[in-house]
N, C-alpha and C. Protein backbone atom coordinates (compact mmCIF):
# COMPACT_ATOMS: atom_id res chain seq x y z
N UNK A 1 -77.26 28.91 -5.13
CA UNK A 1 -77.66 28.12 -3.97
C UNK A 1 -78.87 28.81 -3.34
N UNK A 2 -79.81 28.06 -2.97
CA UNK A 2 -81.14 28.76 -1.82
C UNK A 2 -80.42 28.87 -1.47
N UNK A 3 -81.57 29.94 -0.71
CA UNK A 3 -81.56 30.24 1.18
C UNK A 3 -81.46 29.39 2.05
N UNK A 4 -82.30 28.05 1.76
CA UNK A 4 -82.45 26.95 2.75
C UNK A 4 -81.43 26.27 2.51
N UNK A 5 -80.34 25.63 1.39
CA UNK A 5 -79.48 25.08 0.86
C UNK A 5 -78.37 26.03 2.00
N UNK A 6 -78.55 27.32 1.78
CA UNK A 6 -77.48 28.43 2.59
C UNK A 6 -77.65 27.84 4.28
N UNK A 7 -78.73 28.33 4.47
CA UNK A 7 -78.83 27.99 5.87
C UNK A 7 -78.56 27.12 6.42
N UNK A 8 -78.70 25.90 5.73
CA UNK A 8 -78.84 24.38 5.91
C UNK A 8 -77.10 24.32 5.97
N UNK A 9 -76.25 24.27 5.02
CA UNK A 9 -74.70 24.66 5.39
C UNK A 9 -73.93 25.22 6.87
N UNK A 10 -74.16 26.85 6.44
CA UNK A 10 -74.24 27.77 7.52
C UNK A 10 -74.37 26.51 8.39
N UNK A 11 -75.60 26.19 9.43
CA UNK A 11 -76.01 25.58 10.43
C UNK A 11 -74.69 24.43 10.67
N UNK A 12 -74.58 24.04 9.46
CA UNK A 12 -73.32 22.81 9.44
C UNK A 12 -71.76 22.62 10.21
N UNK A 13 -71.51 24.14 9.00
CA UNK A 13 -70.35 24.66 9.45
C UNK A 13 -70.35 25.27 10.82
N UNK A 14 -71.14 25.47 11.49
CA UNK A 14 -71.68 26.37 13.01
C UNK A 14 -71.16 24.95 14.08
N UNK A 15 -71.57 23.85 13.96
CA UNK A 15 -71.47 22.62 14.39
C UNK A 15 -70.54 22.05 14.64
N UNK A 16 -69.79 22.11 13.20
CA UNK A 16 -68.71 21.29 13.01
C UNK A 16 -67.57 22.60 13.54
N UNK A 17 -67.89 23.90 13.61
CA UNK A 17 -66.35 24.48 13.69
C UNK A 17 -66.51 25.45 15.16
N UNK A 18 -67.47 25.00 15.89
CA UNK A 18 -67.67 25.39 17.36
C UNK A 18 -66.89 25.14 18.40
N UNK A 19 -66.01 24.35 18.26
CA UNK A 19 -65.19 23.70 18.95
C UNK A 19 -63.90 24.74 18.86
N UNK A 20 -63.80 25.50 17.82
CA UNK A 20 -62.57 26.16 17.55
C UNK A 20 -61.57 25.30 17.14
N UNK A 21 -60.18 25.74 17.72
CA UNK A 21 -58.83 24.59 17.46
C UNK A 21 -59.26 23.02 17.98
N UNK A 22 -58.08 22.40 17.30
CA UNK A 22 -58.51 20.86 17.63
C UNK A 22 -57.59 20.52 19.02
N UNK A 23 -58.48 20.22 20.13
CA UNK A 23 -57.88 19.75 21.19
C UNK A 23 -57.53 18.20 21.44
N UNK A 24 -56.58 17.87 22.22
CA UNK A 24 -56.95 16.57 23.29
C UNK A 24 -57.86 16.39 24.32
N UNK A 25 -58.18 15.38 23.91
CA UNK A 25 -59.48 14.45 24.76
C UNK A 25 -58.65 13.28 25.76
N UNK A 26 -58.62 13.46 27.15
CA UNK A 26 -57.89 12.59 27.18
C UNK A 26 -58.26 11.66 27.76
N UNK A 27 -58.08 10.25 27.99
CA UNK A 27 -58.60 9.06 28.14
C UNK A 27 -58.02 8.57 29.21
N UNK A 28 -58.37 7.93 30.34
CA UNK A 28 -56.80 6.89 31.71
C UNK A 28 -58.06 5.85 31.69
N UNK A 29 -57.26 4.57 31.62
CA UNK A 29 -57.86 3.27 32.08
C UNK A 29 -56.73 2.86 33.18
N UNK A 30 -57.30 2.83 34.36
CA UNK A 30 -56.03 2.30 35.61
C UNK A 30 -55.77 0.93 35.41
N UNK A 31 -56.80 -0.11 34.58
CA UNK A 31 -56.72 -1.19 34.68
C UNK A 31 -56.85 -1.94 36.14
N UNK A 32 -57.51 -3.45 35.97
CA UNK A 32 -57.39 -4.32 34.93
C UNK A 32 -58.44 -3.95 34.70
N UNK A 33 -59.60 -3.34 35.16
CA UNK A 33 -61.19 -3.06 35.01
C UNK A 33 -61.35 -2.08 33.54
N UNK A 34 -62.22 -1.94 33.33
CA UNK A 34 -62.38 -1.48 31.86
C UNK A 34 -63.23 0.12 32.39
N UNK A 35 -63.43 0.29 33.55
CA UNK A 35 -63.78 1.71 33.43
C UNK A 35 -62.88 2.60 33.26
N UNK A 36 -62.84 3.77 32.38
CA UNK A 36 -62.56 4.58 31.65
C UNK A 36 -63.05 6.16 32.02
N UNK A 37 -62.17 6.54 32.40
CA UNK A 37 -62.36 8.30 33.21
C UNK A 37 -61.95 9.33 31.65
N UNK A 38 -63.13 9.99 31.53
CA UNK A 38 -62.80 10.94 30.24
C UNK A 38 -62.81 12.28 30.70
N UNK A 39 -61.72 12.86 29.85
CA UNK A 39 -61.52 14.36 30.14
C UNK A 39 -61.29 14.91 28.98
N UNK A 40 -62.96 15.83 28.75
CA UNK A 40 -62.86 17.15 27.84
C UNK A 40 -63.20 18.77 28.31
N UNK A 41 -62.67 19.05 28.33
CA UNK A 41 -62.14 20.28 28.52
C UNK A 41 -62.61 20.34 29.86
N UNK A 42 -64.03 20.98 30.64
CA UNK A 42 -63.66 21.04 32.10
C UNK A 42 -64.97 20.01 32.49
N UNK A 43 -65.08 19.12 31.20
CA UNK A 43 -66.04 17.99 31.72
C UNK A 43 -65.30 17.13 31.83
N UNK A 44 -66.00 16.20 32.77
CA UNK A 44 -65.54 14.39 33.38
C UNK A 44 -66.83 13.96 33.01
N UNK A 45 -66.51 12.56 32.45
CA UNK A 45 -67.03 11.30 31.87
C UNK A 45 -66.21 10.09 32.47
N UNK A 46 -67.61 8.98 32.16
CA UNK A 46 -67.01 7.81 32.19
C UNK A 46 -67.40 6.70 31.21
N UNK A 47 -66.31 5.69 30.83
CA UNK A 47 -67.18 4.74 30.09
C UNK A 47 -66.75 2.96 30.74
N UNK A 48 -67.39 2.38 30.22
CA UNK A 48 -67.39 0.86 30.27
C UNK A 48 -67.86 -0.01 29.74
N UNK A 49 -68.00 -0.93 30.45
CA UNK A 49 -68.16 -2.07 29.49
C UNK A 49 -69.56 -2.66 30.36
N UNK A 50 -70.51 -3.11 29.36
CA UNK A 50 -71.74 -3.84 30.54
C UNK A 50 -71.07 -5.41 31.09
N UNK A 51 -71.77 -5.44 32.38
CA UNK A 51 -71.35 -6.81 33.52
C UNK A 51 -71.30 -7.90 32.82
N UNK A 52 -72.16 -7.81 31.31
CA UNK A 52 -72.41 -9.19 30.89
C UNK A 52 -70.59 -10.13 30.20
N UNK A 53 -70.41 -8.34 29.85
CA UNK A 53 -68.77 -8.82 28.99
C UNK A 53 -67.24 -8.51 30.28
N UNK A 54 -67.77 -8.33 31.36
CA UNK A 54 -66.98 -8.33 32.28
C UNK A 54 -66.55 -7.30 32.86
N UNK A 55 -67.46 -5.94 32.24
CA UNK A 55 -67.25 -4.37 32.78
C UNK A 55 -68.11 -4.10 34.39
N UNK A 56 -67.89 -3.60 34.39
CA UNK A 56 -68.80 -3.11 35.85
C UNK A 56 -69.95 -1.96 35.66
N UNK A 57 -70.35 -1.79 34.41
CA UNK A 57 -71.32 -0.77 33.63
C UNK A 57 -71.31 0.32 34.54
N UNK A 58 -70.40 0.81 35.09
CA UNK A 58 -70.44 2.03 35.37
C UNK A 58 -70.43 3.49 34.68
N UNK A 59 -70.70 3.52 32.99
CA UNK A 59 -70.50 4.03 32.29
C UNK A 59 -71.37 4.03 30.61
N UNK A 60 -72.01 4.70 29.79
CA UNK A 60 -71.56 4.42 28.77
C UNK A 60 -70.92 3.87 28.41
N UNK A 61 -71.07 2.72 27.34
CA UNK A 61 -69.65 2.01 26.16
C UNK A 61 -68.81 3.09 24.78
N UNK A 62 -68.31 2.66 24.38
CA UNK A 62 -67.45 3.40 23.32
C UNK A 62 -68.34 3.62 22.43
N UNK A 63 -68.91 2.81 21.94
CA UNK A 63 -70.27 2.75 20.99
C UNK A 63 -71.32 3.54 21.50
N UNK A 64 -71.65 3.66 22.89
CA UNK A 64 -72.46 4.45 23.06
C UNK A 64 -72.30 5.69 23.23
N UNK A 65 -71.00 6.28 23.16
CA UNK A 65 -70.26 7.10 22.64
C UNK A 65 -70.84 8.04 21.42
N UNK A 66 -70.62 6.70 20.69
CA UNK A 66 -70.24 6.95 19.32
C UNK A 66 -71.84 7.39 18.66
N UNK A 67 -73.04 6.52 19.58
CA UNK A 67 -74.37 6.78 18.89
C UNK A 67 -74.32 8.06 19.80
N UNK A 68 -73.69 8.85 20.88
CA UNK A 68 -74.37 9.72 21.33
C UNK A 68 -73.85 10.87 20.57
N UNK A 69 -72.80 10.74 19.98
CA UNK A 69 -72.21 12.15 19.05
C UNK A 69 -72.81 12.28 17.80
N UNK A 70 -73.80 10.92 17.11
CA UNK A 70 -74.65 11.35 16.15
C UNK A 70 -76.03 12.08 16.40
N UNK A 71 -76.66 11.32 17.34
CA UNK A 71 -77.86 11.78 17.97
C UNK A 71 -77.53 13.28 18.49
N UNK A 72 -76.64 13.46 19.15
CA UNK A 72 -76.57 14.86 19.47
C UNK A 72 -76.33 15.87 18.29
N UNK A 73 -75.24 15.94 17.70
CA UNK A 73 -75.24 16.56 16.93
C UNK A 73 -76.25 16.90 16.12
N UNK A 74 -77.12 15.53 15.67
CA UNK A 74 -78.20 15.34 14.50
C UNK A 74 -79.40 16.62 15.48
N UNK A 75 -79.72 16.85 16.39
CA UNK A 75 -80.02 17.62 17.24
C UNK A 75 -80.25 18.92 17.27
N UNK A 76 -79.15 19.34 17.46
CA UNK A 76 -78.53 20.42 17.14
C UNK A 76 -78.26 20.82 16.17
N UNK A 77 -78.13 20.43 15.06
CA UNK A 77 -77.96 21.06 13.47
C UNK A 77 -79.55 21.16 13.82
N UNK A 78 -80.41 20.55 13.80
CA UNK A 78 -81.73 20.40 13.58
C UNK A 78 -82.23 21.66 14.79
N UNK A 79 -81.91 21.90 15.09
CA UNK A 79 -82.49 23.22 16.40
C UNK A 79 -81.79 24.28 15.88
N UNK A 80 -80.17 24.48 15.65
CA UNK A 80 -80.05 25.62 14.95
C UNK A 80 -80.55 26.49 13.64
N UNK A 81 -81.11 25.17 12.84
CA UNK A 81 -81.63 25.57 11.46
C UNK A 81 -83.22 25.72 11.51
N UNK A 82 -83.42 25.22 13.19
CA UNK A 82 -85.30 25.36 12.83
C UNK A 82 -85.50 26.99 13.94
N UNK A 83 -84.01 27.35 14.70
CA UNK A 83 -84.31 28.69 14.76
C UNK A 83 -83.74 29.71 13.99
N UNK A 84 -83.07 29.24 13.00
CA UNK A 84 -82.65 30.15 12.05
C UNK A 84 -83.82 30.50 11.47
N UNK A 85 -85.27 29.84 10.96
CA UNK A 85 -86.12 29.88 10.19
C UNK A 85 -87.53 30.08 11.16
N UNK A 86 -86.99 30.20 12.39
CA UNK A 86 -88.35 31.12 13.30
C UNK A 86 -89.44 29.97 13.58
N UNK A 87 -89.11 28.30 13.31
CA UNK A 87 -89.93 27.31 13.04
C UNK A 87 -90.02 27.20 14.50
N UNK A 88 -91.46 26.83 15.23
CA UNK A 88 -91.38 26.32 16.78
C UNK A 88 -91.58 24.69 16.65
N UNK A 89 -90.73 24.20 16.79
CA UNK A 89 -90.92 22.57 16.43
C UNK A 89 -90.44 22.24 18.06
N UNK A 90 -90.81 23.10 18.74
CA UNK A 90 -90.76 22.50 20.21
C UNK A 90 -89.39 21.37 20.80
N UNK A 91 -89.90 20.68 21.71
CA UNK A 91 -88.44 19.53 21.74
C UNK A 91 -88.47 18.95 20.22
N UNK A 92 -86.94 18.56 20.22
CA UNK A 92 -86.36 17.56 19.08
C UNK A 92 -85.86 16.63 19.77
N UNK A 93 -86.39 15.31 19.39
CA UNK A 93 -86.30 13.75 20.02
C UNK A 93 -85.87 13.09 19.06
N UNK A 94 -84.41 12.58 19.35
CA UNK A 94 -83.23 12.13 18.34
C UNK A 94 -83.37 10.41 18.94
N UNK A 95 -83.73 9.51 18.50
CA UNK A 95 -83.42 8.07 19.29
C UNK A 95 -82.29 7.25 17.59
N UNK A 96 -81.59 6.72 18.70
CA UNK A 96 -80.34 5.95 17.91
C UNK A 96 -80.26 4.53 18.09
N UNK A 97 -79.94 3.80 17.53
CA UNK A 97 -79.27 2.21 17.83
C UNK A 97 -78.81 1.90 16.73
N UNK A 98 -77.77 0.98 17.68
CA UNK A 98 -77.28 0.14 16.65
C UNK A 98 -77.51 -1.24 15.75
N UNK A 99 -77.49 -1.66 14.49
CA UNK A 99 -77.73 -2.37 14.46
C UNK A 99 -77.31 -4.10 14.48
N UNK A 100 -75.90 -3.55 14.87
CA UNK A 100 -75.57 -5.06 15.29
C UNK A 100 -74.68 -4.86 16.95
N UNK A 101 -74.29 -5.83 17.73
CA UNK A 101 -73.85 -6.34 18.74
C UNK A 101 -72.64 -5.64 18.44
N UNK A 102 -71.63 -4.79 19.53
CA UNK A 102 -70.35 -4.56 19.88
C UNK A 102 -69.49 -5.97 20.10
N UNK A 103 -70.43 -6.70 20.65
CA UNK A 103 -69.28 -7.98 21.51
C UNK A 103 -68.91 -8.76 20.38
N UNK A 104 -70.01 -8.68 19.15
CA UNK A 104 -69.42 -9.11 17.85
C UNK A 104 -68.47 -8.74 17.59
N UNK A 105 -68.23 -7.59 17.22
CA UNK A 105 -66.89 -7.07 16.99
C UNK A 105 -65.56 -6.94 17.60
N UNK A 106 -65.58 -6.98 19.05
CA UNK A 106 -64.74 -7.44 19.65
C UNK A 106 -64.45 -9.01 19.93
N UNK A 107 -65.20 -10.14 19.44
CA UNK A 107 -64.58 -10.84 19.05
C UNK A 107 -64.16 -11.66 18.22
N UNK A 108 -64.54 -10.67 16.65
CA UNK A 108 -64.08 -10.55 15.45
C UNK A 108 -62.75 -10.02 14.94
N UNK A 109 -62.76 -8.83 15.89
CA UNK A 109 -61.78 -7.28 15.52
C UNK A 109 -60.40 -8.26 14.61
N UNK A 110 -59.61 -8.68 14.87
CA UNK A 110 -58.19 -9.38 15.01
C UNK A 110 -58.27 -10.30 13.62
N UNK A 111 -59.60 -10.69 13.18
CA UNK A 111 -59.79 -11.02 11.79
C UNK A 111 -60.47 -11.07 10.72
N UNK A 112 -61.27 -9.83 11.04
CA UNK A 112 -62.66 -9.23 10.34
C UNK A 112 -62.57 -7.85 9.97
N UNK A 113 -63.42 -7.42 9.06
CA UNK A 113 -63.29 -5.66 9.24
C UNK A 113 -64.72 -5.75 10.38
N UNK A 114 -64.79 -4.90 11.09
CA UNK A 114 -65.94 -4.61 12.31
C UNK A 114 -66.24 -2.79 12.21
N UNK A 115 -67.93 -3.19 12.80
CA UNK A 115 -67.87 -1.91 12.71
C UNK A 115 -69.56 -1.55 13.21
N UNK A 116 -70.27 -0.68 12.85
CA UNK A 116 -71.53 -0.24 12.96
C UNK A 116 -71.73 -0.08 11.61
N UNK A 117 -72.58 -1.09 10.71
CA UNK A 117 -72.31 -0.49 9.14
C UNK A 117 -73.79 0.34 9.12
N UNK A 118 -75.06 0.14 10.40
CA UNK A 118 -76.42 0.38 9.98
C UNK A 118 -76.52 1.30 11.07
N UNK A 119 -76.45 2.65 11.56
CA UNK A 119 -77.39 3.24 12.87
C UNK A 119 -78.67 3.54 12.30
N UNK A 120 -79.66 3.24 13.01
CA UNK A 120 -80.73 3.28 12.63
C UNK A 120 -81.45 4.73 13.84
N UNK A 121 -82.06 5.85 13.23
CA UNK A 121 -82.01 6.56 13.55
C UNK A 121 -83.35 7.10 13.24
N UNK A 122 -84.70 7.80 14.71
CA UNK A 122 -85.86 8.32 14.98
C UNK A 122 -85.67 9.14 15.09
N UNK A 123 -86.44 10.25 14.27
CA UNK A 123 -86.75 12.02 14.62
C UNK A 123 -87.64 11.97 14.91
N UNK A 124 -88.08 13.44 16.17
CA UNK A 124 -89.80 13.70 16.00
C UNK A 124 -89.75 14.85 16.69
N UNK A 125 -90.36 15.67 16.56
CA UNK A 125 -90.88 17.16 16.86
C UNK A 125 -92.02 16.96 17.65
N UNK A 126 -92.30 17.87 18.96
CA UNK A 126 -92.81 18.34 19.78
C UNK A 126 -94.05 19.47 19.40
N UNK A 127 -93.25 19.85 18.93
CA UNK A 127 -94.10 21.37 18.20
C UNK A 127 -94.85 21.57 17.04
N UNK A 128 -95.47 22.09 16.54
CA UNK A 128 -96.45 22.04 15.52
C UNK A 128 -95.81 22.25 14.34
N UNK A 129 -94.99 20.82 13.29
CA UNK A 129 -94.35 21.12 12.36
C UNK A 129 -95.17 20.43 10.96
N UNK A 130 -95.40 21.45 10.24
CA UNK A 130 -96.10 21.03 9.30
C UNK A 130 -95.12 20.19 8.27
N UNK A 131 -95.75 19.05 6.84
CA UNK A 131 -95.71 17.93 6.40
C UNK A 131 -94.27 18.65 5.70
N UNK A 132 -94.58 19.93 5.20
CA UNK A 132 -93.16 20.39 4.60
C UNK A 132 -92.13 20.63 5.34
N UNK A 133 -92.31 21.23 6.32
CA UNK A 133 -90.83 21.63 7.14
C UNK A 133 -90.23 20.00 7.45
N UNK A 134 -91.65 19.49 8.14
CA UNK A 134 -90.95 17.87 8.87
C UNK A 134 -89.62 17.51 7.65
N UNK A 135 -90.22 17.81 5.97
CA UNK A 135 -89.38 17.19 5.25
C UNK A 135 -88.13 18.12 4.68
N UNK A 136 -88.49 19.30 4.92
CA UNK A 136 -87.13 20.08 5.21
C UNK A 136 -86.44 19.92 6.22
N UNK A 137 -86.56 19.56 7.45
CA UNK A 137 -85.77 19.09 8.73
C UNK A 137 -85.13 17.65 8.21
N UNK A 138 -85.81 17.00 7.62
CA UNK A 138 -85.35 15.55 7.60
C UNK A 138 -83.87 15.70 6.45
N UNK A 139 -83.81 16.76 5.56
CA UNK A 139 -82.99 16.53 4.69
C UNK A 139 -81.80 17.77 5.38
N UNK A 140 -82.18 18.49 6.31
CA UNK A 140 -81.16 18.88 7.43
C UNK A 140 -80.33 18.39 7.69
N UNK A 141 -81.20 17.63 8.46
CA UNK A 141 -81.04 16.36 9.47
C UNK A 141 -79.98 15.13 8.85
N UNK A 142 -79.53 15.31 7.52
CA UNK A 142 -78.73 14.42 6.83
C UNK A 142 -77.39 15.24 6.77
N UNK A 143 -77.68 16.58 7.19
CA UNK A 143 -76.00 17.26 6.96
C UNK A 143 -75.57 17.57 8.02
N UNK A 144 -76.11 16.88 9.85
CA UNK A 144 -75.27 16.47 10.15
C UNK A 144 -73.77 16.63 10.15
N UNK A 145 -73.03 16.97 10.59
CA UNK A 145 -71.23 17.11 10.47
C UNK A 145 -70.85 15.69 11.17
N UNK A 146 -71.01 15.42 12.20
CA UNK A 146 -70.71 13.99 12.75
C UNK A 146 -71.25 13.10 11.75
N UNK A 147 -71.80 12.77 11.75
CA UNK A 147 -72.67 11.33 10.66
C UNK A 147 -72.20 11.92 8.80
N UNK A 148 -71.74 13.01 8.92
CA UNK A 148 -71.27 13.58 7.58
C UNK A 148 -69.76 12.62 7.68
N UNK A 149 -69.07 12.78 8.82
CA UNK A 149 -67.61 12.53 8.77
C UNK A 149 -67.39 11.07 8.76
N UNK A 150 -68.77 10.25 9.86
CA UNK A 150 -69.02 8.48 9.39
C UNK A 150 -68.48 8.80 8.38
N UNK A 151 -69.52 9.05 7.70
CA UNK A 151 -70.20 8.98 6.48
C UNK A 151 -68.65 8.48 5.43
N UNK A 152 -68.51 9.66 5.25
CA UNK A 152 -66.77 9.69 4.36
C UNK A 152 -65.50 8.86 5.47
N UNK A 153 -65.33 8.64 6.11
CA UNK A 153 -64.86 8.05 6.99
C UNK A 153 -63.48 8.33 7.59
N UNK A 154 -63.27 7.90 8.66
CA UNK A 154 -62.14 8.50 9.74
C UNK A 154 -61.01 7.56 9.23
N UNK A 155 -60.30 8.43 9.65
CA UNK A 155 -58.98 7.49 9.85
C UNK A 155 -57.90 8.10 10.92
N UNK A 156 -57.66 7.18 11.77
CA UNK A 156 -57.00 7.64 13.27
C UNK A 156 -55.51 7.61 13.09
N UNK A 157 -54.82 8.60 13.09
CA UNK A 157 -53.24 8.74 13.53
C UNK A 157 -53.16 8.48 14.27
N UNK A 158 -51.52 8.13 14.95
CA UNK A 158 -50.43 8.67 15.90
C UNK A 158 -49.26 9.54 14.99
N UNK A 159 -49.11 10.41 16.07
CA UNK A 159 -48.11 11.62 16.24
C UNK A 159 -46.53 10.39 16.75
N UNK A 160 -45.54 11.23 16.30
CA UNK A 160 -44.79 10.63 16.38
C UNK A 160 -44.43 8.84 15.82
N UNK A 161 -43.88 8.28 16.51
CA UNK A 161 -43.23 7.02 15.67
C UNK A 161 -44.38 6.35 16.35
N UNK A 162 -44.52 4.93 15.58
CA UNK A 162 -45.28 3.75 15.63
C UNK A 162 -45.05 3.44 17.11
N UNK A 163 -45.94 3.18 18.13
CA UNK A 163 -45.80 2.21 19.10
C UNK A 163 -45.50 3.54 20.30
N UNK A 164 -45.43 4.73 19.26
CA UNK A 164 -44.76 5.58 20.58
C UNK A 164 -45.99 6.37 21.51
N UNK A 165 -45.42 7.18 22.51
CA UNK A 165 -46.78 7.40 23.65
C UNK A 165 -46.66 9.14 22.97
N UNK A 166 -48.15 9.96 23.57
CA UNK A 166 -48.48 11.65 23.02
C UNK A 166 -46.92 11.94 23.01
N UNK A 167 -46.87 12.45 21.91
CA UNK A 167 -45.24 13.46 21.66
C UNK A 167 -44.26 12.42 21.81
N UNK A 168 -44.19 11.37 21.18
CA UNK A 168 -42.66 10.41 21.07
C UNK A 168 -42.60 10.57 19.52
């Protein structure tokens, strides 16, 4: 394996295993409103839904969530591996979207598979990165641990029996 193949890993595994043990994230919707109070570790978040679908957009959506844990991450692998290599590529400017409508999918979900099948995703450097690194960052920039785990794809448990609440 290179060095850069090494590093490029390294940087990966740094990402993906920073977190340490796997915690709870925990979620309260008071209802009937769709804002959503998040609690990770000694941060507070919120999410919702925009006014158009009946949220009070007081929040990020789930999806926007979801583009912000690629973009970030994609980020950060990309800053740890361009100071592993002493590169000054100044800010790293991650832009994300999706390419189709959420409200599609929510009012598909019940008889469709749904999903985000396209994020479409902008890099760009600040700093003086020459034509090779740009294309060593870009193939970084694909190992990612979040957009690695899309990638191969999730699949969500419950603990305990079907239908039951944390620890039933």
């Amino acid at each position: 394996m290179t060095e850069d193949a090494q590093d490029a890993e390294a940087a990966s595994r740094a990402v993906a295993s920073a977190d340490g043990e796997a915690r709870w994230i925990t979620v309260r919707n008071a209802g009937p409103a769709f804002h959503t109070e998040i609690a990770v570790r000694d941060h507070r978040l919120a999410a919702d839904e925009p006014t158009a679908v009946g949220g009070a957009d007081t929040g990020p959506t789930p999806y926007d969530f979801l583009l912000f844990a690629i973009a970030s991450c994609t980020a950060i692998t990309l800053r740890m591996y361009a100071n592993r290599k002493g590169w000054p590529v100044g800010d790293i400017l991650v832009d994300v979207r999706r390419t189709r409508s959420h409200e599609v999918d929510a009012e598909w979900s019940d008889r469709a598979k749904v999903g985000l099948y396209t994020v479409e995703e902008r890099i760009d450097f600040r700093g003086p990165v020459s034509v090779e690194q740009r294309a060593r960052l870009m193939t970084i920039a694909d190992r990612c641990p979040v957009k690695r785990t899309l990638e191969n794809g999730v699949r969500v448990v419950r603990p305990g029996r079907d239908g039951g609440g944390i620890g039933t």
